[in-house]
C-alpha atoms as a PDB file:
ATOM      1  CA  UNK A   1       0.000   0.000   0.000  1.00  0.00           C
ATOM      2  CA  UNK A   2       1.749   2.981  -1.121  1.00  0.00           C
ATOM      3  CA  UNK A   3       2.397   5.599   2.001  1.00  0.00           C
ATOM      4  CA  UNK A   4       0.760   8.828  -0.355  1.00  0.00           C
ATOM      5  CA  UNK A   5      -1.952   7.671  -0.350  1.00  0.00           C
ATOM      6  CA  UNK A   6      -2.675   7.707   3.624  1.00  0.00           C
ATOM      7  CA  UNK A   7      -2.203  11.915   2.889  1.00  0.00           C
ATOM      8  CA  UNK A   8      -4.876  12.093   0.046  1.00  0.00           C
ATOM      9  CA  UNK A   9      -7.276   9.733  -1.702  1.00  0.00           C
ATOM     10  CA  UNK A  10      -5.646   6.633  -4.107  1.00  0.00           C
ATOM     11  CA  UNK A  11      -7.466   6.427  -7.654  1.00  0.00           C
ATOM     12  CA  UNK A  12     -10.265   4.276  -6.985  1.00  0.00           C
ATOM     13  CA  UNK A  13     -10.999   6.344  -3.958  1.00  0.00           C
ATOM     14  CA  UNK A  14     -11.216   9.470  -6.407  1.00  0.00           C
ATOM     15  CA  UNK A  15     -13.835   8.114  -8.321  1.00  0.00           C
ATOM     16  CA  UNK A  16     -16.091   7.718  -5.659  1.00  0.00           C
ATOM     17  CA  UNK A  17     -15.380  11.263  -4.213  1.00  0.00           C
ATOM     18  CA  UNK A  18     -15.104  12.891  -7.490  1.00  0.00           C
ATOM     19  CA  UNK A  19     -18.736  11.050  -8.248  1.00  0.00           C
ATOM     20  CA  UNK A  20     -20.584  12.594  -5.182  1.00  0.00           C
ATOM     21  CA  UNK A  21     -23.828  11.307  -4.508  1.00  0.00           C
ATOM     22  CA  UNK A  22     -24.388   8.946  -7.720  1.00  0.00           C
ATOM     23  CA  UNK A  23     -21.752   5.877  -8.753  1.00  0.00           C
ATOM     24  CA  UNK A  24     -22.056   3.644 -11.438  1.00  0.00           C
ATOM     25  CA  UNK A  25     -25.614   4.640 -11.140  1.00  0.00           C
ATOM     26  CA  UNK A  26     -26.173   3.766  -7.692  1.00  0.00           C
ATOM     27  CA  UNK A  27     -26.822   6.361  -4.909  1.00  0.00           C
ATOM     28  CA  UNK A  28     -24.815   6.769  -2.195  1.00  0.00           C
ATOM     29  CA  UNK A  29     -26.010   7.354   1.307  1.00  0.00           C
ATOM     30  CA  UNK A  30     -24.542   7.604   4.861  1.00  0.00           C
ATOM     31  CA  UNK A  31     -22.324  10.469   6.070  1.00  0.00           C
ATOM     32  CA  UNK A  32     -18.610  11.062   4.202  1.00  0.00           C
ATOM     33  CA  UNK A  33     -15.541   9.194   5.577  1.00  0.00           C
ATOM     34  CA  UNK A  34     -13.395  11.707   7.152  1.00  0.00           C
ATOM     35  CA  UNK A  35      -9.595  11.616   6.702  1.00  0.00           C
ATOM     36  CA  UNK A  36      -8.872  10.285  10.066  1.00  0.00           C
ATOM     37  CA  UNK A  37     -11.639   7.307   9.312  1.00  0.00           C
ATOM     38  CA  UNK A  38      -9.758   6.607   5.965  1.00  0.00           C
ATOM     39  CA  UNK A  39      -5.959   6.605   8.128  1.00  0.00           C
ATOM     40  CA  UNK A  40      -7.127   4.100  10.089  1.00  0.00           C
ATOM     41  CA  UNK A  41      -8.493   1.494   7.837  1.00  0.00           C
ATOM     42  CA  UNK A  42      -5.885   2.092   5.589  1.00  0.00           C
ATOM     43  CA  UNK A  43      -3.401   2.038   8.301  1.00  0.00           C
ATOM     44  CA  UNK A  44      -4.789  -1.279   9.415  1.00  0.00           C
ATOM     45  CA  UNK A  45      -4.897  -3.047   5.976  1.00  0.00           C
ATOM     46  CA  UNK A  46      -1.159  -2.201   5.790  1.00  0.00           C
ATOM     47  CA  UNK A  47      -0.409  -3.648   9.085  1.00  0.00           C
ATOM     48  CA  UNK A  48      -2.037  -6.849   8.324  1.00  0.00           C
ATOM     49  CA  UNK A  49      -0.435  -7.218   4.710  1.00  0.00           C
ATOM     50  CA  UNK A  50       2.994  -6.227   6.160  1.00  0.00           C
ATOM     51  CA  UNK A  51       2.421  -9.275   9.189  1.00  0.00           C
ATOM     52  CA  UNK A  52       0.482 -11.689   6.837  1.00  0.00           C
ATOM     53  CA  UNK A  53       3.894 -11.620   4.822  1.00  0.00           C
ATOM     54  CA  UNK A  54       6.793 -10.547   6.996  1.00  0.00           C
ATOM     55  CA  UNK A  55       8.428 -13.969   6.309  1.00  0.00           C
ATOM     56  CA  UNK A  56       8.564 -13.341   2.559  1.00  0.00           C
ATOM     57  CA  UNK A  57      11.994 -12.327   2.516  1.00  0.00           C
ATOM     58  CA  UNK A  58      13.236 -14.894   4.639  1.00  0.00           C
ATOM     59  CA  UNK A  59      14.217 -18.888   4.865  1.00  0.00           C
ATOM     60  CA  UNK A  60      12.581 -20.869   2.524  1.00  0.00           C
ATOM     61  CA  UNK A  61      10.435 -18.164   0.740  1.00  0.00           C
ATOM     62  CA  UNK A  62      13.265 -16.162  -0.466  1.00  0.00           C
ATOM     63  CA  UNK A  63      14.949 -19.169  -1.590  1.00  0.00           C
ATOM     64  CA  UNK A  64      12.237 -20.113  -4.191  1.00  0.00           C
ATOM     65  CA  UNK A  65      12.904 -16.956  -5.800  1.00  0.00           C
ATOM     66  CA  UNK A  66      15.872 -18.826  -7.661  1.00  0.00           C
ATOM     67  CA  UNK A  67      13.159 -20.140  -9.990  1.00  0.00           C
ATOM     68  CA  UNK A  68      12.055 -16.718 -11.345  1.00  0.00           C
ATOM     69  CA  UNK A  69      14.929 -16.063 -13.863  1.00  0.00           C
ATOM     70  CA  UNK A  70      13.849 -12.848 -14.273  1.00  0.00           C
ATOM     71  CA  UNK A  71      14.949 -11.788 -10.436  1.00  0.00           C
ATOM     72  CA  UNK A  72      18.328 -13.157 -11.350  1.00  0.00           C
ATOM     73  CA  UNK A  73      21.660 -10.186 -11.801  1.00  0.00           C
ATOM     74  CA  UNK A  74      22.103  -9.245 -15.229  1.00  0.00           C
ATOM     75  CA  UNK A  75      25.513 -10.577 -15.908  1.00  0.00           C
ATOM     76  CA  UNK A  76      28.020 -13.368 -14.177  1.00  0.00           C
ATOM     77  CA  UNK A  77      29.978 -10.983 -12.484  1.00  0.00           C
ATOM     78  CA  UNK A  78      26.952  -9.580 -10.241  1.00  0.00           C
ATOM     79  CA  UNK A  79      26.201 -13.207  -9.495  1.00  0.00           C
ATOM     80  CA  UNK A  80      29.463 -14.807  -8.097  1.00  0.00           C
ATOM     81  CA  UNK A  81      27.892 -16.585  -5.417  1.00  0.00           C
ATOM     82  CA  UNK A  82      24.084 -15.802  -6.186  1.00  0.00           C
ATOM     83  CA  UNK A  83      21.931 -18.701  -5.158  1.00  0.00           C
ATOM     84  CA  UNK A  84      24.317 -20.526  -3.357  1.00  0.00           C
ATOM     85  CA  UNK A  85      22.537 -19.843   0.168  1.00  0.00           C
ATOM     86  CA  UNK A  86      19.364 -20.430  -1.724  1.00  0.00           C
ATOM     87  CA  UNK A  87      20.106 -23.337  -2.829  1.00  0.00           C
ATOM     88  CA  UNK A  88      21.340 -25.029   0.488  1.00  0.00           C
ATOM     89  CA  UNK A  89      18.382 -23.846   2.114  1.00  0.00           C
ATOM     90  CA  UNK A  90      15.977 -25.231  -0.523  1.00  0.00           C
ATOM     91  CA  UNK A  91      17.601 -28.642  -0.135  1.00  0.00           C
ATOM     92  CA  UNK A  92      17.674 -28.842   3.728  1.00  0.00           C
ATOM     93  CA  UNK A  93      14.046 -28.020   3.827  1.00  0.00           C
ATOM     94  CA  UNK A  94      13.104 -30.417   0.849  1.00  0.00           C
ATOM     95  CA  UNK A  95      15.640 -33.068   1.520  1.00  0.00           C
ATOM     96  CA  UNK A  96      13.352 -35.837   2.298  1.00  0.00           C
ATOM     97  CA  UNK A  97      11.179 -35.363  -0.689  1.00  0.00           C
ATOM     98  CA  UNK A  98      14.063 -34.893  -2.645  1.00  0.00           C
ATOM     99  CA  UNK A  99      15.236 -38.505  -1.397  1.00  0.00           C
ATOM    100  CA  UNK A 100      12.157 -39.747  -2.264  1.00  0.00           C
ATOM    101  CA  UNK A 101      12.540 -38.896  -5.639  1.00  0.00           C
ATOM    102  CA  UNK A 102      15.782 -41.137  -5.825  1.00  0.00           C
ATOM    103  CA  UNK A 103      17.617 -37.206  -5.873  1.00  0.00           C
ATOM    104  CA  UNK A 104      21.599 -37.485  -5.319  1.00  0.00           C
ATOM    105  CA  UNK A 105      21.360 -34.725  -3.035  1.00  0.00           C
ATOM    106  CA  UNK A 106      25.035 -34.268  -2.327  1.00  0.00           C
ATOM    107  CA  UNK A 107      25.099 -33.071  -6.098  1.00  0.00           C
ATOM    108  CA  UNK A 108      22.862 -30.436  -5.748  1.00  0.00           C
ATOM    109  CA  UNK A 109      25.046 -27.695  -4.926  1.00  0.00           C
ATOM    110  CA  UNK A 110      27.903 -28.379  -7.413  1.00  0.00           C
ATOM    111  CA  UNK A 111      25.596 -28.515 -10.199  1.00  0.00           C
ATOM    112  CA  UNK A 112      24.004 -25.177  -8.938  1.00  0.00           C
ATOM    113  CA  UNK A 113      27.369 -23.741  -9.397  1.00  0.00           C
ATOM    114  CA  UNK A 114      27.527 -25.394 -13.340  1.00  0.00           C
ATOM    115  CA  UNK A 115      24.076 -24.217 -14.230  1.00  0.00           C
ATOM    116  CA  UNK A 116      24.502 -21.185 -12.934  1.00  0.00           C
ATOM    117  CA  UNK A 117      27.929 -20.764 -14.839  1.00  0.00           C
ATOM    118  CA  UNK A 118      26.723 -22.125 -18.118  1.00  0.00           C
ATOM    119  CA  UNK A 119      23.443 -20.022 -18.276  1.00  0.00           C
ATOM    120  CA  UNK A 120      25.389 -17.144 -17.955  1.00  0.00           C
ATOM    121  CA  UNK A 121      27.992 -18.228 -20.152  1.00  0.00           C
ATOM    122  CA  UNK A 122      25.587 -19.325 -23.218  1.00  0.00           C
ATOM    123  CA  UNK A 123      22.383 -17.120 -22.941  1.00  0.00           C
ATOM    124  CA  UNK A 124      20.329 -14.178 -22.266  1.00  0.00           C
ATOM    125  CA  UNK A 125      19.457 -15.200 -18.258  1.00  0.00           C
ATOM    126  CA  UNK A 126      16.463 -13.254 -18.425  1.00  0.00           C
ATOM    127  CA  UNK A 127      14.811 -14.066 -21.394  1.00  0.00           C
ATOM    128  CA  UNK A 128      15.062 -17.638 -20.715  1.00  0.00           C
ATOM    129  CA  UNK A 129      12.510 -20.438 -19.836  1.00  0.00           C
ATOM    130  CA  UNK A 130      12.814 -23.507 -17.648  1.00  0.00           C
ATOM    131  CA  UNK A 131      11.216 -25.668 -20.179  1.00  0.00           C
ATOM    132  CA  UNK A 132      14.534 -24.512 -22.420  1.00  0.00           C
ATOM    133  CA  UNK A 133      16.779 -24.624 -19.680  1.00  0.00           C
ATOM    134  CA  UNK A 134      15.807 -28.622 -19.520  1.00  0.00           C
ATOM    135  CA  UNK A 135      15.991 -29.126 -22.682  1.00  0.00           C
ATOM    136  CA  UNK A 136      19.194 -27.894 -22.843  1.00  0.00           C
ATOM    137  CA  UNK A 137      20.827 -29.030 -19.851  1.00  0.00           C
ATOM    138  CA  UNK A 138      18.759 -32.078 -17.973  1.00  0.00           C
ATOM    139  CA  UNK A 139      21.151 -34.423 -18.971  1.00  0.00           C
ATOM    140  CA  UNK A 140      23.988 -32.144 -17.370  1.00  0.00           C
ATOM    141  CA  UNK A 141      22.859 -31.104 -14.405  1.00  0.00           C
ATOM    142  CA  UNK A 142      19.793 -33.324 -13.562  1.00  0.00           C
ATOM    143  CA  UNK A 143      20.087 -32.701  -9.654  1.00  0.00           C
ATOM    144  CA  UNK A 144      19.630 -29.364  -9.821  1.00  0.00           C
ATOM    145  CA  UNK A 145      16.891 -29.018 -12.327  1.00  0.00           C
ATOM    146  CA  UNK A 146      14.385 -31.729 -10.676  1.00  0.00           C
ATOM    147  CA  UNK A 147      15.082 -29.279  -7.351  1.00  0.00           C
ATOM    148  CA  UNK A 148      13.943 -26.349  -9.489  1.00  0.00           C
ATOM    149  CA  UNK A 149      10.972 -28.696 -11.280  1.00  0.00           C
ATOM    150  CA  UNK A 150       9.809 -28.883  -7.442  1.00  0.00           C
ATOM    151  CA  UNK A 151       9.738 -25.449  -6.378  1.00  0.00           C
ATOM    152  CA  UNK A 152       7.821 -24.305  -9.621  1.00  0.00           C
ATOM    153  CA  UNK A 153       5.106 -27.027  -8.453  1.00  0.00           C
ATOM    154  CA  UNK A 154       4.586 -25.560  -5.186  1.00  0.00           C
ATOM    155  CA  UNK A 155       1.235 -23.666  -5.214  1.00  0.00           C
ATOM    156  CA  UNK A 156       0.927 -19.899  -4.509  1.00  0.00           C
ATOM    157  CA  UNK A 157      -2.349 -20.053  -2.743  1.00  0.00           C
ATOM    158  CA  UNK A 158      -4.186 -22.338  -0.573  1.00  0.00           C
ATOM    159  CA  UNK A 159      -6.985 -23.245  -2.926  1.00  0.00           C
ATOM    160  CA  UNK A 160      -5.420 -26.351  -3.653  1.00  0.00           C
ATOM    161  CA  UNK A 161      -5.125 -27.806  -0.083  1.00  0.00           C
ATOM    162  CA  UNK A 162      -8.999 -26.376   0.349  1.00  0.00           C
ATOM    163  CA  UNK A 163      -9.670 -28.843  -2.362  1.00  0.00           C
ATOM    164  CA  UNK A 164      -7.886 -31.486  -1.371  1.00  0.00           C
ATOM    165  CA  UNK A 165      -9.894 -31.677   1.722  1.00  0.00           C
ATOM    166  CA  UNK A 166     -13.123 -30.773   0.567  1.00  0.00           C
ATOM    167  CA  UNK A 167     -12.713 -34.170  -2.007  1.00  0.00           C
ATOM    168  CA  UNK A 168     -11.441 -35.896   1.113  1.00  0.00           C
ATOM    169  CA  UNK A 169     -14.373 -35.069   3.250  1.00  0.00           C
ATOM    170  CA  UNK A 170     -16.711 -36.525   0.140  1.00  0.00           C
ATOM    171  CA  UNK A 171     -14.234 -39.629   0.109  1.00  0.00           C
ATOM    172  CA  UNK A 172     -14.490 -40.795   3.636  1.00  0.00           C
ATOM    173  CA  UNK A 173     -17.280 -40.002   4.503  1.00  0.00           C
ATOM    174  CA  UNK A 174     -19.562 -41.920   7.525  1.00  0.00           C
ATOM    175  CA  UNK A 175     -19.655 -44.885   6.277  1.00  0.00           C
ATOM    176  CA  UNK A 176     -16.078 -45.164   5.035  1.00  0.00           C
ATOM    177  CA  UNK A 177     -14.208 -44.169   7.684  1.00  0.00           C
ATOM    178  CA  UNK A 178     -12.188 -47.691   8.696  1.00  0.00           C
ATOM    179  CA  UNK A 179     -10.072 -46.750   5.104  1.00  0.00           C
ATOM    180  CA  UNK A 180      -6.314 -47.218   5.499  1.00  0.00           C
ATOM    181  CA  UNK A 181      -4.297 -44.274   4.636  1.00  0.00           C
ATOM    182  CA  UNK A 182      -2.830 -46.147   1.787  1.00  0.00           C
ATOM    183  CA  UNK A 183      -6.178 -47.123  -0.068  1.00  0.00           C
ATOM    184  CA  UNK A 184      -7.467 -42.896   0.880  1.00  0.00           C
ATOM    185  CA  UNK A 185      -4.031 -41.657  -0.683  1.00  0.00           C
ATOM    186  CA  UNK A 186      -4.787 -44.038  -4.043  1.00  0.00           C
ATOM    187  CA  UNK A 187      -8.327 -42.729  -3.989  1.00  0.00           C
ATOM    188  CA  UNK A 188      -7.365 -38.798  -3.262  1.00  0.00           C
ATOM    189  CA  UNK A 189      -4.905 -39.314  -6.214  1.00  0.00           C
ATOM    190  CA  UNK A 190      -7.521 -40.196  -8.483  1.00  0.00           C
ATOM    191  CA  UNK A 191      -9.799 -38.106  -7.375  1.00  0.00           C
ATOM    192  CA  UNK A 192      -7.693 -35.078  -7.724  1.00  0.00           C
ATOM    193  CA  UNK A 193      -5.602 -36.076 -11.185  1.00  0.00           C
ATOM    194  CA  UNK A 194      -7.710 -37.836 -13.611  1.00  0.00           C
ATOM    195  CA  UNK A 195      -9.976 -36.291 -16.177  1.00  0.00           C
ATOM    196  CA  UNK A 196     -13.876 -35.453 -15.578  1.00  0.00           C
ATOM    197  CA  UNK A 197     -15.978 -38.589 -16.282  1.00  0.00           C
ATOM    198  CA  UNK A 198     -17.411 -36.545 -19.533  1.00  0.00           C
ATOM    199  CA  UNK A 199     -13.770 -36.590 -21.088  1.00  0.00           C
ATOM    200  CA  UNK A 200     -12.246 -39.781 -19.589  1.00  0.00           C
ATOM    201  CA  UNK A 201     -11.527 -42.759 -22.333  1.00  0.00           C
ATOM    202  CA  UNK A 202     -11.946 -46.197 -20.449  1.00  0.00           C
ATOM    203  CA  UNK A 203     -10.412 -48.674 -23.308  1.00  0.00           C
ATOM    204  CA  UNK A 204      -6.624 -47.847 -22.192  1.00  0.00           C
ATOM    205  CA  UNK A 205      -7.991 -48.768 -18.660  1.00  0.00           C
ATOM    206  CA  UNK A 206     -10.007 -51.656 -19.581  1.00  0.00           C
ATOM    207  CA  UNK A 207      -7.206 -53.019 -21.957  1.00  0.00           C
ATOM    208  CA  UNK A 208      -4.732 -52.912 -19.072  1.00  0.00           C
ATOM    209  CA  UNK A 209      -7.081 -54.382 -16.359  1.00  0.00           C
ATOM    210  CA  UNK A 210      -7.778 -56.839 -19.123  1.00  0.00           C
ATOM    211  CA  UNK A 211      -3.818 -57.529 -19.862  1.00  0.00           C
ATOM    212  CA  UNK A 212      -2.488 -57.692 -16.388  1.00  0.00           C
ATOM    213  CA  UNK A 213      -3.998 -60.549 -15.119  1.00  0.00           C
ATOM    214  CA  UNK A 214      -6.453 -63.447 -15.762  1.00  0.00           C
ATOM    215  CA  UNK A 215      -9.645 -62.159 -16.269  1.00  0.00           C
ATOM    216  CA  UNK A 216     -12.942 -64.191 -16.682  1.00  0.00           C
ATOM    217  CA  UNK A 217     -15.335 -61.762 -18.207  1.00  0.00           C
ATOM    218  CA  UNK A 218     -17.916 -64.688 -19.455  1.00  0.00           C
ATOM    219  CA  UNK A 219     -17.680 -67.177 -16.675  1.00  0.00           C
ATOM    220  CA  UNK A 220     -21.067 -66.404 -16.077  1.00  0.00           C
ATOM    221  CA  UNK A 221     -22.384 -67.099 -19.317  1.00  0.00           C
ATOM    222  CA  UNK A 222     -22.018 -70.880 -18.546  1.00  0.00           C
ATOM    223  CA  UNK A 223     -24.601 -70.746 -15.898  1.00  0.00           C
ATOM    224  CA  UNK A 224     -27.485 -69.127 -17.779  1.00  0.00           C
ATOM    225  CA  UNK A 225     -30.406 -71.287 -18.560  1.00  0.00           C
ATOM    226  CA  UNK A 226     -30.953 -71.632 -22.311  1.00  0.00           C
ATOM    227  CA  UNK A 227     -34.127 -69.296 -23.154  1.00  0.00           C
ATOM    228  CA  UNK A 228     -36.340 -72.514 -24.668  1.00  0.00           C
ATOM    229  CA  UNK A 229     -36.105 -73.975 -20.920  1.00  0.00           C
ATOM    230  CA  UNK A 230     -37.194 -71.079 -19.469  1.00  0.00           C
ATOM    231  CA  UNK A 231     -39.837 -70.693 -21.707  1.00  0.00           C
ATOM    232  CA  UNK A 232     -41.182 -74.323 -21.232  1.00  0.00           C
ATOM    233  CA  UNK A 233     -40.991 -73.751 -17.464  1.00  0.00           C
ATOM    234  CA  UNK A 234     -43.105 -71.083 -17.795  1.00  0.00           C
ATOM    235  CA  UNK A 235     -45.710 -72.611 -19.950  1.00  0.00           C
END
């Protein structure tokens, strides 16, 4: 929130004084904010901005900022040693994940230092891409790259996890709530990655249920009644 405009009224505010009684061709009633009325709530939307993301320079926030190429220095020589906190912190935070994902961690930090070099080197940092950038280098420097893959997958809002949970809650619901946390992660997984039942194709599925194991699709046909004995049954 720019400080000027706790002195004097902010564009939008403008319109809405400028407009008097009528706006957007509605009518305005109730008495006029006065200055000190407008200090406070603007003093108070800055305060809870400035606490709702006082971390954003710090630890692990500021280290994600290594994946937005455009915040990089503009040459080598500005970035000697840029990144190489970021990159430490980034793996001690993520380490176990990074295990998980068969990650030689203890490789992480040299290839920072190659990546960094080569981009630099070879290209115009800021009007790069990461989809280039792998391209380019994945074979070189996978380490380093799957670290940056991760960061650009974390979300930027919470919408996400509000989802997650709201498909959870439909998932186990009452009368499904002995399921083991293995069989709720396979069904969350679906739930949350595969296509809407309007645009899902079942023959890949079908074929591989169908391939993968010994199926019996007609070993009920050899217990239906021919339709002549019915019939004579009936008469």
């Amino acid at each position: 929130m720019p400080v000027i405009h706790l002195s004097r009224p902010g564009p939008e505010l403008r319109k809405i004084v400028d407009a008097g009684d009528q706006f957007e061709g509605e009518t305005l009633i109730g008495n006029n904010l006065s200055s000190d009325q407008i200090k406070r709530v603007l003093k108070g939307l800055t305060d809870r901005l400035e606490g709702r993301f006082s971390d954003v320079n710090d630890g692990v926030k500021n280290a994600t900022k290594i994946a937005d190429l455009t915040s990089w220095p503009a040459s080598l020589e500005e970035a000697t040693d840029f990144g190489d906190e970021m990159v430490q912190t980034l793996v001690d935070h993520y380490r176990q994940q990074l295990l998980e994902k068969e990650l030689d961690v203890g490789l992480i930090e040299s290839e920072w230092t190659v990546l960094r070099n080569v981009l630099y080197n070879n290209h115009r940092v800021h009007g790069l891409s990461w989809s280039t950038v792998n391209d380019l280098y994945i074979s070189r420097v996978p380490n380093i790259l799957s670290l940056v893959d991760h960061v650009l997958s974390l979300p930027a809002g919470t919408s996400e996890c509000e989802r997650g949970f709201s498909q959870m809650k439909i998932i186990k619901s009452q009368w499904r709530n002995k399921l083991k946390s293995s069989s709720m992660t396979l069904l969350m997984t679906i739930q949350l990655n595969s296509e809407s039942v309007a645009e899902w194709n079942p023959e890949k599925s079908i074929f591989h249920w169908n391939r993968n194991a010994k199926r019996r699709p007609c070993f009920m046909e050899s217990r239906k009644r021919p339709v002549s004995i019915q019939r004579e049954i009936l008469e």
